[in-house]
PDB file of N, CA and C in Angstrom:
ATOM      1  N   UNK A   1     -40.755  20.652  72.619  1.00  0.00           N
ATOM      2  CA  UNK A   1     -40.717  19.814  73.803  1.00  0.00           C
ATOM      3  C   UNK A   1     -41.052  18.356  73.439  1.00  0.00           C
ATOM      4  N   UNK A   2     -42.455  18.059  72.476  1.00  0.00           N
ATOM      5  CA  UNK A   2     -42.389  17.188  72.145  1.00  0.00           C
ATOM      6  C   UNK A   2     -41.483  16.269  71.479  1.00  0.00           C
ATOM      7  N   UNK A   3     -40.377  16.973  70.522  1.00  0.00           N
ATOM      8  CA  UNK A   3     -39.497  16.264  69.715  1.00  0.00           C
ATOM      9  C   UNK A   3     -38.342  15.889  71.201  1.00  0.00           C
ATOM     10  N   UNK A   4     -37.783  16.601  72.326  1.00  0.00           N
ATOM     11  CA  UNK A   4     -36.803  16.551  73.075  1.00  0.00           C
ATOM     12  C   UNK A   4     -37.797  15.008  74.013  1.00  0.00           C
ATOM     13  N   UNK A   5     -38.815  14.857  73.966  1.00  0.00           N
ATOM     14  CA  UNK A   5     -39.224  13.405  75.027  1.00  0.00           C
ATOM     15  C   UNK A   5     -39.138  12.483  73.984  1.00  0.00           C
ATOM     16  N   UNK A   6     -39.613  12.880  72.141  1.00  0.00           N
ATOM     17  CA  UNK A   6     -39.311  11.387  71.447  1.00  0.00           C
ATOM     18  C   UNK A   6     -37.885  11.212  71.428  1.00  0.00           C
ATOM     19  N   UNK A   7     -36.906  12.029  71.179  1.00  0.00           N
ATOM     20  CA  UNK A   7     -35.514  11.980  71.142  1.00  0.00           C
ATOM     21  C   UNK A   7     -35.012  11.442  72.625  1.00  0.00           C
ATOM     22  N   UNK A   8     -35.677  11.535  73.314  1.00  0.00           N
ATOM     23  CA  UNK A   8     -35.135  10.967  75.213  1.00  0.00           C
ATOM     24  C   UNK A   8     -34.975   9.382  74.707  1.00  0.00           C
ATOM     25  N   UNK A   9     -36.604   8.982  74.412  1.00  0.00           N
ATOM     26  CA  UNK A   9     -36.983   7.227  74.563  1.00  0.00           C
ATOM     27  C   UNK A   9     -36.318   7.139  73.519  1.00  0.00           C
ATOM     28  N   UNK A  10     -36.018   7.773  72.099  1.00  0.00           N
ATOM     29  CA  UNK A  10     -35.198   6.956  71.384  1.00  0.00           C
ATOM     30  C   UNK A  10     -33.919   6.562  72.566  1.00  0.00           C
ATOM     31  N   UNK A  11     -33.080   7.302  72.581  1.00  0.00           N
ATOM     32  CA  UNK A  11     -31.783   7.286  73.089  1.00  0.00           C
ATOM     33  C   UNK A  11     -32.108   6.395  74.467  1.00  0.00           C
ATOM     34  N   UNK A  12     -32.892   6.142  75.317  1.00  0.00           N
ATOM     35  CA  UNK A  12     -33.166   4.808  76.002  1.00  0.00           C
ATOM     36  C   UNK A  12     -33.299   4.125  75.319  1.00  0.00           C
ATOM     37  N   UNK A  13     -34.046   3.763  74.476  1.00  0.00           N
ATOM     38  CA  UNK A  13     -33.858   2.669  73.674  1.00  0.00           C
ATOM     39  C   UNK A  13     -32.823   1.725  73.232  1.00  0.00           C
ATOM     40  N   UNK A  14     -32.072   2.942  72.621  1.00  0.00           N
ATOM     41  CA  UNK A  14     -30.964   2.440  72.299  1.00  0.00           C
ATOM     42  C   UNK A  14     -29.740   1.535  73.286  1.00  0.00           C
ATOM     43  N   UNK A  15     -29.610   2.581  74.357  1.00  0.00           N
ATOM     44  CA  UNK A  15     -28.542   1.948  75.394  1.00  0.00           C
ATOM     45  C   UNK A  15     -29.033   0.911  75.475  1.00  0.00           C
ATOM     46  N   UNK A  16     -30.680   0.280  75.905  1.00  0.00           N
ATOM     47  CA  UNK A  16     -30.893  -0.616  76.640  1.00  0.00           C
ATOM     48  C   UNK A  16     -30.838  -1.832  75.301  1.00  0.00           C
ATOM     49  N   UNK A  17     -30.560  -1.437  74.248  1.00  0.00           N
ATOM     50  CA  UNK A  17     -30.388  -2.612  73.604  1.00  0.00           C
ATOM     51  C   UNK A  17     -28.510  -2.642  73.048  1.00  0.00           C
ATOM     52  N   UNK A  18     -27.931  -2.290  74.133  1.00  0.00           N
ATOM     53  CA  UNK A  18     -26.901  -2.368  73.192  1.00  0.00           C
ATOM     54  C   UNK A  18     -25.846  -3.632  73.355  1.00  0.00           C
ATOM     55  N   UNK A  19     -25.203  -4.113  72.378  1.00  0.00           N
ATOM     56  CA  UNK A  19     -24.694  -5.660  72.041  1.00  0.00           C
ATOM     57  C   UNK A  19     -23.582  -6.020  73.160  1.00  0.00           C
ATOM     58  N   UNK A  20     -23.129  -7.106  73.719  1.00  0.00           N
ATOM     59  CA  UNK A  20     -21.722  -7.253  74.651  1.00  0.00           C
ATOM     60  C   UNK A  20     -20.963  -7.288  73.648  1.00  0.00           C
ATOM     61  N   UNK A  21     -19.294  -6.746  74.238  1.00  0.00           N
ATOM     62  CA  UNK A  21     -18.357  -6.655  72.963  1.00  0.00           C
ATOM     63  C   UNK A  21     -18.419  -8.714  72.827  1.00  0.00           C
ATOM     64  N   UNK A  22     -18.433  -9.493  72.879  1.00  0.00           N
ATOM     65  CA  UNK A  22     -18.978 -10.754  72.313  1.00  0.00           C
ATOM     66  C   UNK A  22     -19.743 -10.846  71.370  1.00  0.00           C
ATOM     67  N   UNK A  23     -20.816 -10.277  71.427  1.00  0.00           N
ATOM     68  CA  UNK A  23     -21.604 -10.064  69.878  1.00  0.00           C
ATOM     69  C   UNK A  23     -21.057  -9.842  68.802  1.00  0.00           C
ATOM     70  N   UNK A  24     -19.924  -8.376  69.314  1.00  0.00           N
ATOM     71  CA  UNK A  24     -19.588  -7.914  68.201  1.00  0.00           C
ATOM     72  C   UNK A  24     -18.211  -8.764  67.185  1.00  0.00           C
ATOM     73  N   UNK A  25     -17.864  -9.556  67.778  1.00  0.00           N
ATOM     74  CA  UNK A  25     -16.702 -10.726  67.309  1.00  0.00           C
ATOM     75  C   UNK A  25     -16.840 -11.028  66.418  1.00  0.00           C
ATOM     76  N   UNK A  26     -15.942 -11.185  65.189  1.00  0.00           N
ATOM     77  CA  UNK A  26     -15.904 -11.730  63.881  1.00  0.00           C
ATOM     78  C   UNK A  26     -16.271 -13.415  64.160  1.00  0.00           C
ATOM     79  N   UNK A  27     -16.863 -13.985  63.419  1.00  0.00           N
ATOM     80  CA  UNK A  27     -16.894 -15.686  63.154  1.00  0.00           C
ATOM     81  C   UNK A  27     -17.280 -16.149  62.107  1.00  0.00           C
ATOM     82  N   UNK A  28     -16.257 -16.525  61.609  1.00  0.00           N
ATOM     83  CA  UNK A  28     -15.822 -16.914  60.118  1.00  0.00           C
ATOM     84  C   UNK A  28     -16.919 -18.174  60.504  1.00  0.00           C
ATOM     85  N   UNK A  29     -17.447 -18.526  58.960  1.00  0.00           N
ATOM     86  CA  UNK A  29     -18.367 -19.926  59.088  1.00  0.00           C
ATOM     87  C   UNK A  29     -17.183 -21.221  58.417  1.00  0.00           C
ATOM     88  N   UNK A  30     -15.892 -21.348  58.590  1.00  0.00           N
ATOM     89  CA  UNK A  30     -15.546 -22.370  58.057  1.00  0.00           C
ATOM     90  C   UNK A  30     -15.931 -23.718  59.063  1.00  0.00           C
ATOM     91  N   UNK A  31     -15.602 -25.133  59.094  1.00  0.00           N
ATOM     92  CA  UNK A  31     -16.191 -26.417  59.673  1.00  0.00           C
ATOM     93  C   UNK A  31     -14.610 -26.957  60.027  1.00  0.00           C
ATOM     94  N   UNK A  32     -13.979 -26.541  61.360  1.00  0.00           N
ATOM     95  CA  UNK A  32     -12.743 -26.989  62.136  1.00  0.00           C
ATOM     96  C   UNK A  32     -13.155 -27.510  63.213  1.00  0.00           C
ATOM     97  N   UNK A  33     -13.579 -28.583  63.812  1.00  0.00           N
ATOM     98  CA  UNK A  33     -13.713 -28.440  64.811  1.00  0.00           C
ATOM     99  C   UNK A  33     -12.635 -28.403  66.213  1.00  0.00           C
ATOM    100  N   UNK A  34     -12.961 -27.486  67.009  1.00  0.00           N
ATOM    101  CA  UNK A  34     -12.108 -27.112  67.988  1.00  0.00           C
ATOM    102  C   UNK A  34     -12.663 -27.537  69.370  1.00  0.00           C
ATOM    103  N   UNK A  35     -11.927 -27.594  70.151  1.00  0.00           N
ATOM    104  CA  UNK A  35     -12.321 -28.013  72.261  1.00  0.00           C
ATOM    105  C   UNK A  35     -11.643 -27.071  72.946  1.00  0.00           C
ATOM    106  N   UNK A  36     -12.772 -26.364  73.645  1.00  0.00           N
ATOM    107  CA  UNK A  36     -11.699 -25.507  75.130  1.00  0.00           C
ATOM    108  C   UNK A  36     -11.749 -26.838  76.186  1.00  0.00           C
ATOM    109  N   UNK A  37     -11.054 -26.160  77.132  1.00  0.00           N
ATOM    110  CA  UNK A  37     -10.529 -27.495  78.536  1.00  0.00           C
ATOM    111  C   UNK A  37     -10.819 -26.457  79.402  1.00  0.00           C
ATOM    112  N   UNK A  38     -11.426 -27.139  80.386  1.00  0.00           N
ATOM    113  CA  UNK A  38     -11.545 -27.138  81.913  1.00  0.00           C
ATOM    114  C   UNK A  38     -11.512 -28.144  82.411  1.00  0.00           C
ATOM    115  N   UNK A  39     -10.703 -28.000  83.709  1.00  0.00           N
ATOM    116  CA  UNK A  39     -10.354 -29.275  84.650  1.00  0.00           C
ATOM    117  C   UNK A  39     -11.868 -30.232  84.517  1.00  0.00           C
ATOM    118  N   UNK A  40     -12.692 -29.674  84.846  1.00  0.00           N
ATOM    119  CA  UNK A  40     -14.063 -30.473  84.747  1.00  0.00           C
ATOM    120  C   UNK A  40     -15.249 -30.771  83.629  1.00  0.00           C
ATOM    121  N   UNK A  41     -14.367 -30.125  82.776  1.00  0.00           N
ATOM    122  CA  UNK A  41     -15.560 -30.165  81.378  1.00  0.00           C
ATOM    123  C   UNK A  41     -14.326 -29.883  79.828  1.00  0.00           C
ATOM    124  N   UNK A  42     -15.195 -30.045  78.990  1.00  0.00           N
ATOM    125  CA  UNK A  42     -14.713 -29.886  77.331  1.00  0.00           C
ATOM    126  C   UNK A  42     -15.760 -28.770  76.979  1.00  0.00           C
ATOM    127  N   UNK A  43     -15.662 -27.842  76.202  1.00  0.00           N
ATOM    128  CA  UNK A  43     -16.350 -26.404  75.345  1.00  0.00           C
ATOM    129  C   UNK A  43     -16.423 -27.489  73.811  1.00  0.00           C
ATOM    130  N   UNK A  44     -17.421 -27.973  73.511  1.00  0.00           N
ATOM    131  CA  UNK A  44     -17.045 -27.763  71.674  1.00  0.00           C
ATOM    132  C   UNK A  44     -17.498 -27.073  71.117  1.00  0.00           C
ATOM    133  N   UNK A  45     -17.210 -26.888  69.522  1.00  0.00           N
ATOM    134  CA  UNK A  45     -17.051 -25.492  68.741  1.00  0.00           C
ATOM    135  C   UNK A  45     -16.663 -26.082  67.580  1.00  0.00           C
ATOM    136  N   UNK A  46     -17.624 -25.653  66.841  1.00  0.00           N
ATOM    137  CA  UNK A  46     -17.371 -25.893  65.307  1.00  0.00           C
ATOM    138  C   UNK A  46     -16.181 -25.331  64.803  1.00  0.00           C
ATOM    139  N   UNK A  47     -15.650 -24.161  65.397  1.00  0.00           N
ATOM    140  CA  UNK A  47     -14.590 -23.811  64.802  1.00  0.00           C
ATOM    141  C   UNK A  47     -13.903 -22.745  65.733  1.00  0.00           C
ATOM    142  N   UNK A  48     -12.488 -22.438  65.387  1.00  0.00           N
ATOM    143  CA  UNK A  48     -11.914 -21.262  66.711  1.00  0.00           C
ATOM    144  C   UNK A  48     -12.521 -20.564  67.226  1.00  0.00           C
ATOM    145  N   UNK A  49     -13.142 -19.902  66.109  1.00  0.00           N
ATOM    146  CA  UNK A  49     -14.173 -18.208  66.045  1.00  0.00           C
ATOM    147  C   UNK A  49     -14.998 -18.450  67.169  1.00  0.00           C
ATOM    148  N   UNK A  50     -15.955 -19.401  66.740  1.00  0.00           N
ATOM    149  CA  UNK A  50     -16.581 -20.206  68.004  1.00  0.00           C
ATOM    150  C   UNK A  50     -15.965 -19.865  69.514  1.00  0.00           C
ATOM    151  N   UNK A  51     -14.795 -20.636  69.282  1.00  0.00           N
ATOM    152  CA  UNK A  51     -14.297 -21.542  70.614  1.00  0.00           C
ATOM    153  C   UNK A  51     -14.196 -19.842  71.643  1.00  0.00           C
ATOM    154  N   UNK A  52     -13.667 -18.938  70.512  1.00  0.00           N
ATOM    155  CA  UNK A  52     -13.645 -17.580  71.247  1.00  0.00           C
ATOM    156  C   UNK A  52     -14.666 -16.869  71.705  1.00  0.00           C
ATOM    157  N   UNK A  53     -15.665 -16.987  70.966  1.00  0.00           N
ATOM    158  CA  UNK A  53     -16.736 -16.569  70.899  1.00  0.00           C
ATOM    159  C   UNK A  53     -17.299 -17.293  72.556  1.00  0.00           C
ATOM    160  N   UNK A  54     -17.425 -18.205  72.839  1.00  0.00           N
ATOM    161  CA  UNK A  54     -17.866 -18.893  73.855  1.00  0.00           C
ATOM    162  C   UNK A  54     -16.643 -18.446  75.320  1.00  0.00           C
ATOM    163  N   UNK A  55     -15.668 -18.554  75.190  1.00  0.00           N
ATOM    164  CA  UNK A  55     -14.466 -17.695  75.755  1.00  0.00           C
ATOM    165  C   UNK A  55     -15.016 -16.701  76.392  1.00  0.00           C
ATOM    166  N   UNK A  56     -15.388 -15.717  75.842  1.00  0.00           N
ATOM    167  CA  UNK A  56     -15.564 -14.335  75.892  1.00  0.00           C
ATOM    168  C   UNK A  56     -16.612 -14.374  76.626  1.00  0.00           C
ATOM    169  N   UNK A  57     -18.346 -14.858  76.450  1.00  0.00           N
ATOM    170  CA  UNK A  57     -19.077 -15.396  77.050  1.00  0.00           C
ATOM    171  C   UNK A  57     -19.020 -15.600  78.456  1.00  0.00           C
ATOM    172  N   UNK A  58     -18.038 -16.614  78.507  1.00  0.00           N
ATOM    173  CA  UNK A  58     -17.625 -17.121  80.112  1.00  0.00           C
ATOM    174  C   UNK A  58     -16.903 -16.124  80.524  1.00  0.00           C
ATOM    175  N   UNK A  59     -16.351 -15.355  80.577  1.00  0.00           N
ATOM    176  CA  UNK A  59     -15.684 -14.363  81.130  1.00  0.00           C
ATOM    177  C   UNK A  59     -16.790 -13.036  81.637  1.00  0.00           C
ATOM    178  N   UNK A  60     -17.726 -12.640  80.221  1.00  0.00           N
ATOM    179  CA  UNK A  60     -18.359 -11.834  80.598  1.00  0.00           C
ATOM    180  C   UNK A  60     -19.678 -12.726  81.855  1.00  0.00           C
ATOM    181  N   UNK A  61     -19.839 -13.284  81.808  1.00  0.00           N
ATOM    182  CA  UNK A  61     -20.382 -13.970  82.529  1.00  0.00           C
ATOM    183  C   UNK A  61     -20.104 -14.610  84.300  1.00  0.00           C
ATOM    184  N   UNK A  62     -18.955 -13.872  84.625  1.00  0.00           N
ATOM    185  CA  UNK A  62     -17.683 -14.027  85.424  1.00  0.00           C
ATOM    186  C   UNK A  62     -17.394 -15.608  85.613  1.00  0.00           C
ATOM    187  N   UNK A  63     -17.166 -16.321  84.829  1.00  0.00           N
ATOM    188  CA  UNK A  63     -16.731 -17.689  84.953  1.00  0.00           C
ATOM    189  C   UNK A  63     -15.025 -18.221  84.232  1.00  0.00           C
ATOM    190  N   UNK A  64     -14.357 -18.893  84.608  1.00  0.00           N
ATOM    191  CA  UNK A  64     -13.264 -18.767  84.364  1.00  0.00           C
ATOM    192  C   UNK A  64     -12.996 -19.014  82.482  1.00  0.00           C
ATOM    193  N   UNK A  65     -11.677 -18.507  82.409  1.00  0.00           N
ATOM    194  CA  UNK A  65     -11.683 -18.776  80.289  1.00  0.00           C
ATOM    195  C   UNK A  65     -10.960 -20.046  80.662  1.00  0.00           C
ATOM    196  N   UNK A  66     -10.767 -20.765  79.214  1.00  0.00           N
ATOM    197  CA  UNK A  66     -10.531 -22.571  79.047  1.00  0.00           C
ATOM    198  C   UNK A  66      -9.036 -22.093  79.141  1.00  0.00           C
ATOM    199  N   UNK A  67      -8.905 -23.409  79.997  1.00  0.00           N
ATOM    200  CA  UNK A  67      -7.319 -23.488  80.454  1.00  0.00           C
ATOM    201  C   UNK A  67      -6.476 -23.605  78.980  1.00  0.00           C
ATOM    202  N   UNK A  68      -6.643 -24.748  77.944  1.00  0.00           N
ATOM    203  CA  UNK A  68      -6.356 -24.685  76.974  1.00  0.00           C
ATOM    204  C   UNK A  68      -7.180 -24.444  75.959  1.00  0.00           C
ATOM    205  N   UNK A  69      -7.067 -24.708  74.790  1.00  0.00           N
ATOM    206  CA  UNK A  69      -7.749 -24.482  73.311  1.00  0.00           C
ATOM    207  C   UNK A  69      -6.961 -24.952  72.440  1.00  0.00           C
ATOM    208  N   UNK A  70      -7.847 -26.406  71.357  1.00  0.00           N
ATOM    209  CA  UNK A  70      -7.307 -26.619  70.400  1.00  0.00           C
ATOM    210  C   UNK A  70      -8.344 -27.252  69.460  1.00  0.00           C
ATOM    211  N   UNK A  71      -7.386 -27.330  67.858  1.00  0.00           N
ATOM    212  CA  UNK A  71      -8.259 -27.286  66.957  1.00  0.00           C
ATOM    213  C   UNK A  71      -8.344 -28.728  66.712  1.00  0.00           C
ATOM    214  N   UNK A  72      -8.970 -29.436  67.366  1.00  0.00           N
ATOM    215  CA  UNK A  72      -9.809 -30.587  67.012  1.00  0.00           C
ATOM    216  C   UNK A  72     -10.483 -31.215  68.117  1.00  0.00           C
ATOM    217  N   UNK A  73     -11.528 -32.522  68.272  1.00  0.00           N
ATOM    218  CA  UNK A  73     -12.891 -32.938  68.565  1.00  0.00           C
ATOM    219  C   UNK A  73     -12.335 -33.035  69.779  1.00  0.00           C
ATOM    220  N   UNK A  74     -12.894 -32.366  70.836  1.00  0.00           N
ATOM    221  CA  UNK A  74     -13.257 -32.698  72.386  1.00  0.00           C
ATOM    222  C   UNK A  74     -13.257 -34.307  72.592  1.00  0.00           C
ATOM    223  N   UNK A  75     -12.637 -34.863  73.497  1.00  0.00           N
ATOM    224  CA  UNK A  75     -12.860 -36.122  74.061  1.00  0.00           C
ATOM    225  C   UNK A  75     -14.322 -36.508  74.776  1.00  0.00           C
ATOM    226  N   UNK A  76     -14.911 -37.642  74.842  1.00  0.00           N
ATOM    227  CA  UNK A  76     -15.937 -37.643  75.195  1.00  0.00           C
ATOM    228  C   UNK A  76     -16.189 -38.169  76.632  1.00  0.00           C
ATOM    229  N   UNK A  77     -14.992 -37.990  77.601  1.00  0.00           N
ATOM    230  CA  UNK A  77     -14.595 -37.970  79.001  1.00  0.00           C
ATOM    231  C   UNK A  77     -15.140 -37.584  79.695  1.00  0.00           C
ATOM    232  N   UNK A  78     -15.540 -35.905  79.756  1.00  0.00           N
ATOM    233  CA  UNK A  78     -16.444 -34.983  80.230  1.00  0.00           C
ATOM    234  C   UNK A  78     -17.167 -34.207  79.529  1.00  0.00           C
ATOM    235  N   UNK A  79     -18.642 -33.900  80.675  1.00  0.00           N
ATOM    236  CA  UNK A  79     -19.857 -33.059  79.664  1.00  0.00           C
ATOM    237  C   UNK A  79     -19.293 -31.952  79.403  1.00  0.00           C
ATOM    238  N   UNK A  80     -20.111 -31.176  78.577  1.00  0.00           N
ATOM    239  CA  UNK A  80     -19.973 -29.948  78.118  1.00  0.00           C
ATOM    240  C   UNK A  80     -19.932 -28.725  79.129  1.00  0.00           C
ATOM    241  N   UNK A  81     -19.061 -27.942  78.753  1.00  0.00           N
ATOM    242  CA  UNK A  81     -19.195 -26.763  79.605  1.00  0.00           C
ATOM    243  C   UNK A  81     -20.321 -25.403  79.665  1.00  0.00           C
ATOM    244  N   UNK A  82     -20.539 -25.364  80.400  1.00  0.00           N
ATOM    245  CA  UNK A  82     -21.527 -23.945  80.640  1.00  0.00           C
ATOM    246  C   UNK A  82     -21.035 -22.623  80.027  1.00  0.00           C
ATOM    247  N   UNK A  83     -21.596 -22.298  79.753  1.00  0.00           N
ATOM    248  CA  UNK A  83     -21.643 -20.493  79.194  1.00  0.00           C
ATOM    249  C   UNK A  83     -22.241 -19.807  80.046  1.00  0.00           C
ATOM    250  N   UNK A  84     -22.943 -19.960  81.552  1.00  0.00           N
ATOM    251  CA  UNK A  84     -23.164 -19.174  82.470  1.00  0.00           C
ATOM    252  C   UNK A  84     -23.420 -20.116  84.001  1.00  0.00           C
ATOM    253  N   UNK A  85     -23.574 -19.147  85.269  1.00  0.00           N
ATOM    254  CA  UNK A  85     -23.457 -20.414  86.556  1.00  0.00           C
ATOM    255  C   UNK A  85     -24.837 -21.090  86.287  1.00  0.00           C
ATOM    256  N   UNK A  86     -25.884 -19.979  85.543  1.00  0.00           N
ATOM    257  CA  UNK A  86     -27.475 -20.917  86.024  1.00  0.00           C
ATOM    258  C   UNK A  86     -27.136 -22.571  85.144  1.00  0.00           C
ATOM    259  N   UNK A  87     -26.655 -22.335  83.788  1.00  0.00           N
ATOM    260  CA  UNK A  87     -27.282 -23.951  83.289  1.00  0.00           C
ATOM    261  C   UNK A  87     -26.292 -24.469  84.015  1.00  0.00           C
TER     262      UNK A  87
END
């Protein structure tokens, strides 16, 4: 009985730590820099992997994905975009 309650809290344990498929995303460390677009803001990102990585984020987060995406420096027009509604 005792081993079936440590085997319970393991297995809580576990679920309650488990990663968003975002975590699990490849991101290469190369230095590209890339910009998502929103009508009201720029995403920057050292590099695509990034730019997706932050993508994914806003979505799981229910906020809309960047209208476009490309590989070089954000304009300095508008602030940065959020990765969730609180910041």
């Amino acid at each position: 009985m005792k081993i079936f309650i440590f085997v319970l809290i393991l297995g809580l344990c576990k679920v309650m730590t488990v990663k968003s498929d975002c975590d699990k995303m490849r991101i290469r460390g190369f230095n590209r820099p890339s910009c998502g677009h929103l009508p009201d803001c720029y995403q920057h990102a050292k590099n695509i992997d990034i730019l997706d990585y932050y993508s994914c984020k806003r979505k799981e987060n229910g906020l809309p994905d960047f209208t476009s995406k490309w590989e070089e420096r954000c304009p300095d027009d508008k602030p940065q975009c959020s990765l969730s509604e609180s910041t």
